[in-house]
ModelCIF file with pLDDT and N, C-alpha, C, O atoms, coordinates in Angstrom:
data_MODEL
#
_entry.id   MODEL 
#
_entity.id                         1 
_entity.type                       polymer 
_entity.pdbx_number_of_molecules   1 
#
_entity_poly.entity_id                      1 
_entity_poly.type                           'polypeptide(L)' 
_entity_poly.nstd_linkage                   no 
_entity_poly.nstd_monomer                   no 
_entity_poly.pdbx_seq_one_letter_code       
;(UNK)(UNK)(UNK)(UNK)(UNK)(UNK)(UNK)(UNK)(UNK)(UNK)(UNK)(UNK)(UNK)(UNK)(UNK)(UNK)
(UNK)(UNK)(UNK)(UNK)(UNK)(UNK)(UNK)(UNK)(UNK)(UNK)(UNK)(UNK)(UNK)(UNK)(UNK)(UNK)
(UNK)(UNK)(UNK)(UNK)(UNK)(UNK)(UNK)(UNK)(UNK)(UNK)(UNK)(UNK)(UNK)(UNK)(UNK)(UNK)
;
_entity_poly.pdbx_seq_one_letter_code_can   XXXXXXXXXXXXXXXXXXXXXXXXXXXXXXXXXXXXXXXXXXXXXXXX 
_entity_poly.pdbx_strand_id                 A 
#
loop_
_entity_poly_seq.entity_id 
_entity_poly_seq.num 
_entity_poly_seq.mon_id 
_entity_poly_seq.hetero 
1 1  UNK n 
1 2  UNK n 
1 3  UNK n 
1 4  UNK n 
1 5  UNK n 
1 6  UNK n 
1 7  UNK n 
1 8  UNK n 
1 9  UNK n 
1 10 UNK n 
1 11 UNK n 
1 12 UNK n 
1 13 UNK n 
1 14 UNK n 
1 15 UNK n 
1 16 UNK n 
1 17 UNK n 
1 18 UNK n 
1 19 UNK n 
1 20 UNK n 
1 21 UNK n 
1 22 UNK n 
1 23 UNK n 
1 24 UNK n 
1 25 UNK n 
1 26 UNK n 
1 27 UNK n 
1 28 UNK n 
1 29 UNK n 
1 30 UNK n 
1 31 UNK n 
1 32 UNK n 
1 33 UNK n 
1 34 UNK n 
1 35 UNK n 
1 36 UNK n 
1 37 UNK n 
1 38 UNK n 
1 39 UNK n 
1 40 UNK n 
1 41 UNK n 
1 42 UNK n 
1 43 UNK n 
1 44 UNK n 
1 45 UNK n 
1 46 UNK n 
1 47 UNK n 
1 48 UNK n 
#
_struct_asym.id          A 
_struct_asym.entity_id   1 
#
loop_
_ma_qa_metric.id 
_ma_qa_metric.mode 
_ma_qa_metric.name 
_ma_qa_metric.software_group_id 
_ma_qa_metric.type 
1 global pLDDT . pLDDT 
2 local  pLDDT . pLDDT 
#
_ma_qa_metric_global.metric_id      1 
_ma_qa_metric_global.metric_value   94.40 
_ma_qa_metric_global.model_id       1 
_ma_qa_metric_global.ordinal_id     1 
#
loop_
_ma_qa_metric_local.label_asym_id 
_ma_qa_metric_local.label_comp_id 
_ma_qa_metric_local.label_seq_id 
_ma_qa_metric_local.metric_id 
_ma_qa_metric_local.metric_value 
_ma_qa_metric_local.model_id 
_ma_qa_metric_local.ordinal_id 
A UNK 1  2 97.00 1 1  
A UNK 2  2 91.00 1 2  
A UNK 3  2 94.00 1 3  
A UNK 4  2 96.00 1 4  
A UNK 5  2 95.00 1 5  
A UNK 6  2 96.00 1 6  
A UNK 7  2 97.00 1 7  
A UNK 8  2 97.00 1 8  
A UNK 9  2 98.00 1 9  
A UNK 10 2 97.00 1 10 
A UNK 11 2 96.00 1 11 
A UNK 12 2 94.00 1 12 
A UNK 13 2 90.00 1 13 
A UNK 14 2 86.00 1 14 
A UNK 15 2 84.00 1 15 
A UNK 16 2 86.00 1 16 
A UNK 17 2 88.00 1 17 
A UNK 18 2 92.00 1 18 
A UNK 19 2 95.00 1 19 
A UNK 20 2 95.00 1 20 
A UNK 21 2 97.00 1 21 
A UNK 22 2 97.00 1 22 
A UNK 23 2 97.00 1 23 
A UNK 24 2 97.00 1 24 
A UNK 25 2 98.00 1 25 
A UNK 26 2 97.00 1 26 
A UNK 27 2 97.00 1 27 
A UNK 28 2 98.00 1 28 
A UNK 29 2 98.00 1 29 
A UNK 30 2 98.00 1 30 
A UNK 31 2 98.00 1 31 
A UNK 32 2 96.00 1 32 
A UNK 33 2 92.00 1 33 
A UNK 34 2 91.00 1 34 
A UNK 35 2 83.00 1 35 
A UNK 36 2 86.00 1 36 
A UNK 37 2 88.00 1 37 
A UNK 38 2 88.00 1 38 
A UNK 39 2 93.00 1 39 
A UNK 40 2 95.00 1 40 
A UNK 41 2 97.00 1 41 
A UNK 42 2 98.00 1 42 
A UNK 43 2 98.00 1 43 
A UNK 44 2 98.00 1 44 
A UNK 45 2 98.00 1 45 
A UNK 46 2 98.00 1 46 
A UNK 47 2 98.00 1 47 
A UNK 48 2 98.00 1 48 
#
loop_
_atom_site.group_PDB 
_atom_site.id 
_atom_site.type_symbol 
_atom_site.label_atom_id 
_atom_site.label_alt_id 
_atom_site.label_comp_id 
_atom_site.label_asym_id 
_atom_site.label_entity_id 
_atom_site.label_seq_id 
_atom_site.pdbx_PDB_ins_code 
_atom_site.Cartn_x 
_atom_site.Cartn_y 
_atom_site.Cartn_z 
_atom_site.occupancy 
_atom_site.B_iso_or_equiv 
_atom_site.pdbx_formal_charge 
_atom_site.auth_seq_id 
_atom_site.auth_comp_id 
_atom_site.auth_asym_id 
_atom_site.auth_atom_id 
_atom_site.pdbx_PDB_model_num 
ATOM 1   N N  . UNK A 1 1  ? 0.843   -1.182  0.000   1.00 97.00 ? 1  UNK A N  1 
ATOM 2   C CA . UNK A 1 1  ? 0.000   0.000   0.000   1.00 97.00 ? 1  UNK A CA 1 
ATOM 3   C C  . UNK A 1 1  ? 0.883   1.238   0.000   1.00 97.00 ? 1  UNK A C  1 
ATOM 4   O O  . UNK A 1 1  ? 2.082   1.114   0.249   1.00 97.00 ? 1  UNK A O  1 
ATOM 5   N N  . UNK A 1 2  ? 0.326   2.480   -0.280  1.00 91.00 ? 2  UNK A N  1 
ATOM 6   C CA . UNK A 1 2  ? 1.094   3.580   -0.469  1.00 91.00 ? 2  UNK A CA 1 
ATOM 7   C C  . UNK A 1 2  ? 1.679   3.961   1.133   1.00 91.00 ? 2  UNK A C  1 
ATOM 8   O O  . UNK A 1 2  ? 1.004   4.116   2.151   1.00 91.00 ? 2  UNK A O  1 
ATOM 9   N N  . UNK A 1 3  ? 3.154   4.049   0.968   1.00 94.00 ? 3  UNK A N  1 
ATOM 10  C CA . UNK A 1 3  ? 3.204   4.522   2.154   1.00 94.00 ? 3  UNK A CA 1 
ATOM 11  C C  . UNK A 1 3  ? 3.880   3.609   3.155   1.00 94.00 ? 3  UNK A C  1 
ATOM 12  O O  . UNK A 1 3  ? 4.313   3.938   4.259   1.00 94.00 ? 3  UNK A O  1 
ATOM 13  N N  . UNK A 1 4  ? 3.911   1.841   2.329   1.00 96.00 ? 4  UNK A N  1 
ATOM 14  C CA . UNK A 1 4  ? 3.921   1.094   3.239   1.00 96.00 ? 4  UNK A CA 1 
ATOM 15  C C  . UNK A 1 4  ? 4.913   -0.196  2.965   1.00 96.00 ? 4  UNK A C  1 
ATOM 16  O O  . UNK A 1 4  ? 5.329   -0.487  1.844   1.00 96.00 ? 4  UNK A O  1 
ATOM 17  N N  . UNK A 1 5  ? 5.203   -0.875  4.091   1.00 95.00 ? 5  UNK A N  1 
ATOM 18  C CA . UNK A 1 5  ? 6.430   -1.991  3.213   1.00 95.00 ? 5  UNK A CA 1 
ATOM 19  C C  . UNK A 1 5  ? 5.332   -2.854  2.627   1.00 95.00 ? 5  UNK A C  1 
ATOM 20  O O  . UNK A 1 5  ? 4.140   -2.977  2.910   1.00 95.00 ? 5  UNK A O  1 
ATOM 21  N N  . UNK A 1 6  ? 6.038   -3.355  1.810   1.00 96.00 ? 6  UNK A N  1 
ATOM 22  C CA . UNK A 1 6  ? 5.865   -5.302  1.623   1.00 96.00 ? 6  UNK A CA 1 
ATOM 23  C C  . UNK A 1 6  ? 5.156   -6.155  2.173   1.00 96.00 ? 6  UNK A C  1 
ATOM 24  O O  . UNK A 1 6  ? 5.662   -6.677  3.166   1.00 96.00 ? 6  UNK A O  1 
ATOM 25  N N  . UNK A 1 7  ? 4.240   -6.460  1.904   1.00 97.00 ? 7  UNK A N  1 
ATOM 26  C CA . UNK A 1 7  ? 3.797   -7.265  3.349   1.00 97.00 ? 7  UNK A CA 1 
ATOM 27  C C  . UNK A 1 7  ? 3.376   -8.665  2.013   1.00 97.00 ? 7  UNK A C  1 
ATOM 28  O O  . UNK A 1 7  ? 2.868   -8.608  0.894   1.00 97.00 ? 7  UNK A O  1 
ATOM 29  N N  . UNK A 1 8  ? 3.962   -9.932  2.960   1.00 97.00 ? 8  UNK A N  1 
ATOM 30  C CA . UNK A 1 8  ? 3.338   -11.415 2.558   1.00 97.00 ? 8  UNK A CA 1 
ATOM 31  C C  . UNK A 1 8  ? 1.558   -11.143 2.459   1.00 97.00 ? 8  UNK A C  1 
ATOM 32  O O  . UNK A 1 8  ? 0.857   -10.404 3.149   1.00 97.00 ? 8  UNK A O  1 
ATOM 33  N N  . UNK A 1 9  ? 1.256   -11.882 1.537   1.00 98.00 ? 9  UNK A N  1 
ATOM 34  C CA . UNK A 1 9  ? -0.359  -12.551 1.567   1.00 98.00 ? 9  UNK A CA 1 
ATOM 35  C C  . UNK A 1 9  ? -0.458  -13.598 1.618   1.00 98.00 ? 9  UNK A C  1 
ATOM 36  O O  . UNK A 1 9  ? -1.032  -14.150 2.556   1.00 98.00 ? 9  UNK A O  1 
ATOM 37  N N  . UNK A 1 10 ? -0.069  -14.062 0.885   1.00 97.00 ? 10 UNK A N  1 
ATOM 38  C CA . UNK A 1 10 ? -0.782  -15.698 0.597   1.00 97.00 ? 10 UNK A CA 1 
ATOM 39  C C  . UNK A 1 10 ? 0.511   -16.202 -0.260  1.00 97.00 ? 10 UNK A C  1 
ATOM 40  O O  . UNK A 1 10 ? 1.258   -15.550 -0.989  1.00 97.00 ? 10 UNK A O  1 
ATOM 41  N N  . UNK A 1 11 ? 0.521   -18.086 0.202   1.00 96.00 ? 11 UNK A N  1 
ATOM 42  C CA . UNK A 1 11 ? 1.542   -18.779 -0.720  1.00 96.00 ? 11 UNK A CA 1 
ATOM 43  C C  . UNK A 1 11 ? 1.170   -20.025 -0.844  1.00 96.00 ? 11 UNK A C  1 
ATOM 44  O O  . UNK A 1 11 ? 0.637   -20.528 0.145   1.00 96.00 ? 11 UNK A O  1 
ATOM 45  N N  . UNK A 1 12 ? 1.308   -20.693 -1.824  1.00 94.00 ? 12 UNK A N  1 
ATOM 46  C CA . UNK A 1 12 ? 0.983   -22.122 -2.495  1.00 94.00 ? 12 UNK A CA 1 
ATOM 47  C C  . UNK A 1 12 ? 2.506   -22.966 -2.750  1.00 94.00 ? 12 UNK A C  1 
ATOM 48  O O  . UNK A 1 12 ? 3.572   -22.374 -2.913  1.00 94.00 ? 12 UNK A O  1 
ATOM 49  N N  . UNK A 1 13 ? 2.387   -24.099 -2.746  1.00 90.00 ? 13 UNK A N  1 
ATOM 50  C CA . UNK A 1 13 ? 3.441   -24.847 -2.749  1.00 90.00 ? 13 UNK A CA 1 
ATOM 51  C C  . UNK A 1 13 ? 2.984   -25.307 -4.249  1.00 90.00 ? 13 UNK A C  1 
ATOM 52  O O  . UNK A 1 13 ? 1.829   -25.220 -4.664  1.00 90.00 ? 13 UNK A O  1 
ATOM 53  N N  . UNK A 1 14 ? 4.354   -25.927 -5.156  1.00 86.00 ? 14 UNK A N  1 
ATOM 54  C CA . UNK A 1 14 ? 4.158   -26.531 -5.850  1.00 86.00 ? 14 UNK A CA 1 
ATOM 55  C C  . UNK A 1 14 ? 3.054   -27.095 -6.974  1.00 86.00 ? 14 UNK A C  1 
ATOM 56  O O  . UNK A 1 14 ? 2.615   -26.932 -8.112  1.00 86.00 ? 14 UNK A O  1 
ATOM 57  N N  . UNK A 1 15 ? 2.968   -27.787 -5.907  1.00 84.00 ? 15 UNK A N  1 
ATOM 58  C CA . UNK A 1 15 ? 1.971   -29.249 -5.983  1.00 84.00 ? 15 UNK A CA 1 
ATOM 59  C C  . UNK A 1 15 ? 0.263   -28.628 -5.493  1.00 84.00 ? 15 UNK A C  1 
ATOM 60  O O  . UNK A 1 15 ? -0.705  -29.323 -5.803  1.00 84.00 ? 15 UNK A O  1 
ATOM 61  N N  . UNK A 1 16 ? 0.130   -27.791 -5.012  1.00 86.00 ? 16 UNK A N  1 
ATOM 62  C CA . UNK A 1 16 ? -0.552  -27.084 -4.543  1.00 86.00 ? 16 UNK A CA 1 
ATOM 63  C C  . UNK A 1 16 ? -1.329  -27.821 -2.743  1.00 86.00 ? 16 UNK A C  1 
ATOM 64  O O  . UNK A 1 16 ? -2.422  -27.420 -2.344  1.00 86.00 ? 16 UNK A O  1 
ATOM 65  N N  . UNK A 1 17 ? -0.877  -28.390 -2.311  1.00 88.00 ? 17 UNK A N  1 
ATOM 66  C CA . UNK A 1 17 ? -0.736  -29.088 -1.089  1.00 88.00 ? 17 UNK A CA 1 
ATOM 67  C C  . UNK A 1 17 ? -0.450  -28.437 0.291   1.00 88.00 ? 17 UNK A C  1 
ATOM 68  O O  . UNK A 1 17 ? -0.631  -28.865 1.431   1.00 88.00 ? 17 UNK A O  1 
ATOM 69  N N  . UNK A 1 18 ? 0.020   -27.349 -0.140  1.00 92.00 ? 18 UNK A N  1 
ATOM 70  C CA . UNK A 1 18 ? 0.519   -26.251 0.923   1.00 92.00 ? 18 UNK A CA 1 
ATOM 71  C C  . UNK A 1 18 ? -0.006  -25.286 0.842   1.00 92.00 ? 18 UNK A C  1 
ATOM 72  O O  . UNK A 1 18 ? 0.087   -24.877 -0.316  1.00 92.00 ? 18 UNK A O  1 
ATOM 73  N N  . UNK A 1 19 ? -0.769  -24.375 1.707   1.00 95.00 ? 19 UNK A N  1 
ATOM 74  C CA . UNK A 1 19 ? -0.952  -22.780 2.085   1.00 95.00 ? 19 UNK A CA 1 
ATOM 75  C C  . UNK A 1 19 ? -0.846  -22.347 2.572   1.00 95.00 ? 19 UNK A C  1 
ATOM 76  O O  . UNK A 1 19 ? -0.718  -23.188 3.461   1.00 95.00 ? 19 UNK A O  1 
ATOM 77  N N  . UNK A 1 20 ? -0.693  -21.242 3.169   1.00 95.00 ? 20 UNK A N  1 
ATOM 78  C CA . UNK A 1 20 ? -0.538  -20.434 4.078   1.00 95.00 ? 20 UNK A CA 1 
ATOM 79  C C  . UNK A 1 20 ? -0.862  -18.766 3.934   1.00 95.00 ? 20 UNK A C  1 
ATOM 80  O O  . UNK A 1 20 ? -0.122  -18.143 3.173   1.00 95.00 ? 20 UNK A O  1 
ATOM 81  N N  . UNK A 1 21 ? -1.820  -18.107 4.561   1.00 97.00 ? 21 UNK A N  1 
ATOM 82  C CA . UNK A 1 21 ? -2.399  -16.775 4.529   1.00 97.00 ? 21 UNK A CA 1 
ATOM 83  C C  . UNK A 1 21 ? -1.639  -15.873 5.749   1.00 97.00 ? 21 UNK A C  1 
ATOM 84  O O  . UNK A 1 21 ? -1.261  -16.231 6.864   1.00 97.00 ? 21 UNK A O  1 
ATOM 85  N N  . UNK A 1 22 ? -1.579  -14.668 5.133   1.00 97.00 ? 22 UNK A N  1 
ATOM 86  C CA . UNK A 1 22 ? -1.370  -13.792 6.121   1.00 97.00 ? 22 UNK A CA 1 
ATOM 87  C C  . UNK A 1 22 ? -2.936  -13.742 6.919   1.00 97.00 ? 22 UNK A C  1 
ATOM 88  O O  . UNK A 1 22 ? -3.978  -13.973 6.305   1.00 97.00 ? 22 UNK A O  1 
ATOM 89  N N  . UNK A 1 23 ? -2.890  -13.406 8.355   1.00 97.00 ? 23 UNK A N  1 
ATOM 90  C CA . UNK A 1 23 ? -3.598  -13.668 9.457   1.00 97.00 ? 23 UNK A CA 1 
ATOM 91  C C  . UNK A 1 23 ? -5.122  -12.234 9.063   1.00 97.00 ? 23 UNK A C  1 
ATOM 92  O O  . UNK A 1 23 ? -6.310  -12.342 9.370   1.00 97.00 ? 23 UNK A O  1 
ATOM 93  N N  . UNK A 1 24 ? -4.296  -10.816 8.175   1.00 97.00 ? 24 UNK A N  1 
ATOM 94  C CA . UNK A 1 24 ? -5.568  -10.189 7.780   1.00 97.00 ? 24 UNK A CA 1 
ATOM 95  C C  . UNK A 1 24 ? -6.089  -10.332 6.771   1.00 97.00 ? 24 UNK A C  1 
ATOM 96  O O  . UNK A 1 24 ? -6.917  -9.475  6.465   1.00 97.00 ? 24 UNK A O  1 
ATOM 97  N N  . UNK A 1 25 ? -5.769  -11.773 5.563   1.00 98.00 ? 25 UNK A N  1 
ATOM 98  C CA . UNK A 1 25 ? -6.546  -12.059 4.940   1.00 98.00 ? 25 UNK A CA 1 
ATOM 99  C C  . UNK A 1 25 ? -7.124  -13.352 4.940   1.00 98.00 ? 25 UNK A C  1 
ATOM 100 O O  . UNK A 1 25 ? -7.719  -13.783 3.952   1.00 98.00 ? 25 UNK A O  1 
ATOM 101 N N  . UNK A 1 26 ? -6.996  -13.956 5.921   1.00 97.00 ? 26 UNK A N  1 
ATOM 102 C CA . UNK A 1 26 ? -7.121  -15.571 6.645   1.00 97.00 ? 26 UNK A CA 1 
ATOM 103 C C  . UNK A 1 26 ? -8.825  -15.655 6.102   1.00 97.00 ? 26 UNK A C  1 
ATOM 104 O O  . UNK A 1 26 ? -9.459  -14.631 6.360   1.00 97.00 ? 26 UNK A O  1 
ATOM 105 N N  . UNK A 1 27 ? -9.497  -16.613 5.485   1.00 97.00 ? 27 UNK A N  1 
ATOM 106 C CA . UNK A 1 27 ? -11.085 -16.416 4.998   1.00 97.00 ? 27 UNK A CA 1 
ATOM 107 C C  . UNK A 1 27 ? -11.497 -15.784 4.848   1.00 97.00 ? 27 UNK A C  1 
ATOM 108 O O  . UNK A 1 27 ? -12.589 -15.652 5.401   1.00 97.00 ? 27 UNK A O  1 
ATOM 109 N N  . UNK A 1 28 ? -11.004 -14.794 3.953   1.00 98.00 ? 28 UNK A N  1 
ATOM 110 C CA . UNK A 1 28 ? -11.297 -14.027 2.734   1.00 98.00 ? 28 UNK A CA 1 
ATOM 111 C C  . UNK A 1 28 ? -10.766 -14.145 1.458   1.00 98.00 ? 28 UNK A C  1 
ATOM 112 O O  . UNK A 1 28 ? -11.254 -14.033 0.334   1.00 98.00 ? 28 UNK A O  1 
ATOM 113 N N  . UNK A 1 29 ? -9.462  -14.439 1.958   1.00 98.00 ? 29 UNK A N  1 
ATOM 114 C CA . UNK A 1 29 ? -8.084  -14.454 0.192   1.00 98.00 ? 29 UNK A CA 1 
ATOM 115 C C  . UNK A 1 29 ? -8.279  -15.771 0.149   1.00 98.00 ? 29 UNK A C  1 
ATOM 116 O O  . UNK A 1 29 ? -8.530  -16.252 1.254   1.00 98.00 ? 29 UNK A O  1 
ATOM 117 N N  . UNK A 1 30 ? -8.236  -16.922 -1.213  1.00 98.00 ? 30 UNK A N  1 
ATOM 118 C CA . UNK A 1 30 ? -7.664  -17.863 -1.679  1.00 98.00 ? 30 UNK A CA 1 
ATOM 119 C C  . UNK A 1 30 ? -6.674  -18.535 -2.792  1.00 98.00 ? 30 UNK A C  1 
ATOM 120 O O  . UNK A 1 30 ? -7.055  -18.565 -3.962  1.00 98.00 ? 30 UNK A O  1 
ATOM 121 N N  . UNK A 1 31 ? -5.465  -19.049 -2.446  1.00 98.00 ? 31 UNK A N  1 
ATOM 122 C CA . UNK A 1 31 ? -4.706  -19.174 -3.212  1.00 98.00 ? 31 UNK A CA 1 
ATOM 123 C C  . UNK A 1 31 ? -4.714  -20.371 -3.927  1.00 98.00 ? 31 UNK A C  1 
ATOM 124 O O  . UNK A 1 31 ? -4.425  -21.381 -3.287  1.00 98.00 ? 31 UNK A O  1 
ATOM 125 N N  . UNK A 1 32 ? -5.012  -20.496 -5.246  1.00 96.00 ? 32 UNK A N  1 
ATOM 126 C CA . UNK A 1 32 ? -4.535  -21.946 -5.622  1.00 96.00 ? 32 UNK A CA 1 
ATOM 127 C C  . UNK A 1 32 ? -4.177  -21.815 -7.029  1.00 96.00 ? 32 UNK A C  1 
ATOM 128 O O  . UNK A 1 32 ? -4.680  -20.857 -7.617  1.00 96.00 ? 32 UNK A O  1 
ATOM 129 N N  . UNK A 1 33 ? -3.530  -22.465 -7.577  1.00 92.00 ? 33 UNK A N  1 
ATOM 130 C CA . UNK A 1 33 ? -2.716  -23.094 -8.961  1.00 92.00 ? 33 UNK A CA 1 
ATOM 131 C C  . UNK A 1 33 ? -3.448  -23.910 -9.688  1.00 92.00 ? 33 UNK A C  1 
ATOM 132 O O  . UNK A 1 33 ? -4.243  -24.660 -9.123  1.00 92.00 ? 33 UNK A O  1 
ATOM 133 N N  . UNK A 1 34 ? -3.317  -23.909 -10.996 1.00 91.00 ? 34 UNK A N  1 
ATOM 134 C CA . UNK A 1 34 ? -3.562  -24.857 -11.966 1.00 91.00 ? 34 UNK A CA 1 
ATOM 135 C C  . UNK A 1 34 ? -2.294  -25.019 -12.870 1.00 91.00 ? 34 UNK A C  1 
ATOM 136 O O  . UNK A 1 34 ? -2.197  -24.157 -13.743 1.00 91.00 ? 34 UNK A O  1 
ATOM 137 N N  . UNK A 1 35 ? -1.396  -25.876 -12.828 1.00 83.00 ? 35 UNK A N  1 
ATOM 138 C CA . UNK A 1 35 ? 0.229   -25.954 -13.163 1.00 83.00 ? 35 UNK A CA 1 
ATOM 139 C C  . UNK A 1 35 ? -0.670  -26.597 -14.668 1.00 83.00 ? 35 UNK A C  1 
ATOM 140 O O  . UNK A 1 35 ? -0.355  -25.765 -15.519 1.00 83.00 ? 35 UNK A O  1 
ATOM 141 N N  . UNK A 1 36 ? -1.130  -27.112 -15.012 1.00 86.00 ? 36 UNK A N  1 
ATOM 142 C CA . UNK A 1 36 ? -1.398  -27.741 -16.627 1.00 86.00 ? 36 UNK A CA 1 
ATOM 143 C C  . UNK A 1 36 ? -1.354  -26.030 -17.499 1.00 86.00 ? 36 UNK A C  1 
ATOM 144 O O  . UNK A 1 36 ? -0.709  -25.689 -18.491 1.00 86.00 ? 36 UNK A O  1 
ATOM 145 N N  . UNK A 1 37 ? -2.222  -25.320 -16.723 1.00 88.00 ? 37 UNK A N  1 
ATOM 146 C CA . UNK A 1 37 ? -1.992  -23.691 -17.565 1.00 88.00 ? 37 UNK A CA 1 
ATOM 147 C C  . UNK A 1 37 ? -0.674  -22.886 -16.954 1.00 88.00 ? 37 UNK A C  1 
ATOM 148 O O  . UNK A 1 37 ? -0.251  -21.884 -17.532 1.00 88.00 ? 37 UNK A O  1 
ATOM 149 N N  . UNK A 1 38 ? -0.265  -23.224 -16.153 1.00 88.00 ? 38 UNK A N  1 
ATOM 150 C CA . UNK A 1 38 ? 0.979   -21.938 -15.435 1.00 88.00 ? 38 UNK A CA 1 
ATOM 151 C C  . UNK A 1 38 ? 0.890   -20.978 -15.142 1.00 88.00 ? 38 UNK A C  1 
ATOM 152 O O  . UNK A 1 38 ? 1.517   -19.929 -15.291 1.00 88.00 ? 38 UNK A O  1 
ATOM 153 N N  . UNK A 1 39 ? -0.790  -21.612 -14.212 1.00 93.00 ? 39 UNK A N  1 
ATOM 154 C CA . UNK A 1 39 ? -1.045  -20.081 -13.535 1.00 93.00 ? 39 UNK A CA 1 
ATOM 155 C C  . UNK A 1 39 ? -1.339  -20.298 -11.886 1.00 93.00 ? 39 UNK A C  1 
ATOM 156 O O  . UNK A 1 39 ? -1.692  -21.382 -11.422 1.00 93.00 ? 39 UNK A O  1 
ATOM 157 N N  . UNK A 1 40 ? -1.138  -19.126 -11.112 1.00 95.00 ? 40 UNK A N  1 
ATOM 158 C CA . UNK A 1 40 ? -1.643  -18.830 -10.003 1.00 95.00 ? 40 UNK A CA 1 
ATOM 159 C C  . UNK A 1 40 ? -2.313  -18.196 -9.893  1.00 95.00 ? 40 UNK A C  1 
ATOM 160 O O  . UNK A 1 40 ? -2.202  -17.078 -10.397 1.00 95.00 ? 40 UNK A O  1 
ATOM 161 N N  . UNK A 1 41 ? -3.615  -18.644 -9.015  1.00 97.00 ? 41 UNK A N  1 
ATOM 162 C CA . UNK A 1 41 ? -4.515  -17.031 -8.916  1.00 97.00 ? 41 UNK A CA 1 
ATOM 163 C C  . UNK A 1 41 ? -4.858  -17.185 -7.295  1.00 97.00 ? 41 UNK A C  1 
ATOM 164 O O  . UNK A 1 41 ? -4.805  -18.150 -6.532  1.00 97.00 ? 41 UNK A O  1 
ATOM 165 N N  . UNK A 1 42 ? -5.309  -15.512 -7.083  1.00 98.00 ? 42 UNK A N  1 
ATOM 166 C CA . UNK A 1 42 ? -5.879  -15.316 -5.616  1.00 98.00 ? 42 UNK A CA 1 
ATOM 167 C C  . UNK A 1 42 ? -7.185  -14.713 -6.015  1.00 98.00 ? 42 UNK A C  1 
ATOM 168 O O  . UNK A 1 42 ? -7.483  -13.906 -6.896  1.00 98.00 ? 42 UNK A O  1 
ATOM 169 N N  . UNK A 1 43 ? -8.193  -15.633 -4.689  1.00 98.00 ? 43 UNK A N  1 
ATOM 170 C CA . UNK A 1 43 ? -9.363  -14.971 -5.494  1.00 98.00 ? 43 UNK A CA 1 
ATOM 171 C C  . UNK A 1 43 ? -9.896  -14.448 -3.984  1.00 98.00 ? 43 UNK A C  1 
ATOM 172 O O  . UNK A 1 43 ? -9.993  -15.203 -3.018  1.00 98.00 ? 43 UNK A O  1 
ATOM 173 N N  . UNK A 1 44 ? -10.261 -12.839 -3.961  1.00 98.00 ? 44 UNK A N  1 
ATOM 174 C CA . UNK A 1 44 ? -10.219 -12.206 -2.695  1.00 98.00 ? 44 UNK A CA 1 
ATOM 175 C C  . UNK A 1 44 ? -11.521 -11.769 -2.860  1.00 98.00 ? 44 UNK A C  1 
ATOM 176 O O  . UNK A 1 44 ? -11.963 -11.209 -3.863  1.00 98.00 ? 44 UNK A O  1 
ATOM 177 N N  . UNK A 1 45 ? -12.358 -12.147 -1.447  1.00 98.00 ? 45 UNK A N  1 
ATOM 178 C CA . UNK A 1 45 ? -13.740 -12.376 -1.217  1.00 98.00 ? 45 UNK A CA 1 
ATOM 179 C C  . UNK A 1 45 ? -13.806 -10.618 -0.308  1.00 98.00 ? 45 UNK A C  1 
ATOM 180 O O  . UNK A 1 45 ? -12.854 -9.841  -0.234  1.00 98.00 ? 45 UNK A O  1 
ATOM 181 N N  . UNK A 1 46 ? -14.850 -10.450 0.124   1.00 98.00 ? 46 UNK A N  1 
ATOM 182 C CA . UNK A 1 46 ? -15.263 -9.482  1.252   1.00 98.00 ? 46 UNK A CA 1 
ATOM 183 C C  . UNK A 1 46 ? -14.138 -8.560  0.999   1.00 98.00 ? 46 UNK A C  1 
ATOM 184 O O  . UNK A 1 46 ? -13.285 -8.788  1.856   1.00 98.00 ? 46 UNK A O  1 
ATOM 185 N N  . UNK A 1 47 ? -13.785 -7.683  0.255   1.00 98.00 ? 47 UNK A N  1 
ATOM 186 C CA . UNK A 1 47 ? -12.848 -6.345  0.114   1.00 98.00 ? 47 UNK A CA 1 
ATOM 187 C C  . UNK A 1 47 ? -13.172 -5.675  0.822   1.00 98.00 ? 47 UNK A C  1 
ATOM 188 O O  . UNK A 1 47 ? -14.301 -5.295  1.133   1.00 98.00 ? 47 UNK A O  1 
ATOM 189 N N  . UNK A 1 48 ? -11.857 -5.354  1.303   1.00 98.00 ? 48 UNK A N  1 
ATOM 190 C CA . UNK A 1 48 ? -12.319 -4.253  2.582   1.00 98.00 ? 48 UNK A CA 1 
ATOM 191 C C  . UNK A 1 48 ? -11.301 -2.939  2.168   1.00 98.00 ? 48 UNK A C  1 
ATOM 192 O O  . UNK A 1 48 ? -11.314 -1.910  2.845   1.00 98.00 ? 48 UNK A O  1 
#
């Protein structure tokens, strides 16, 4: 954000087997992969 560091969101492993959310977007953000296309997406619910 303007003004502001870096901050982690969200990360997927690989295989997609692994996640992990930062704690202010914990059930709201979701991370997952489809490796056949070579993509990642986050799909972020309730915008605040």
């Amino acid at each position: 954000a303007p003004g502001k560091e870096r901050d982690f969101v969200a990360a997927i492993s690989w295989s997609g087997g692994s996640t992990i959310y930062a704690e202010t977007v914990k059930g709201r953000f979701t991370i997952s992969r489809d490796n056949a296309k070579n993509t990642v997406f986050l799909q972020m619910n309730s915008l605040k």
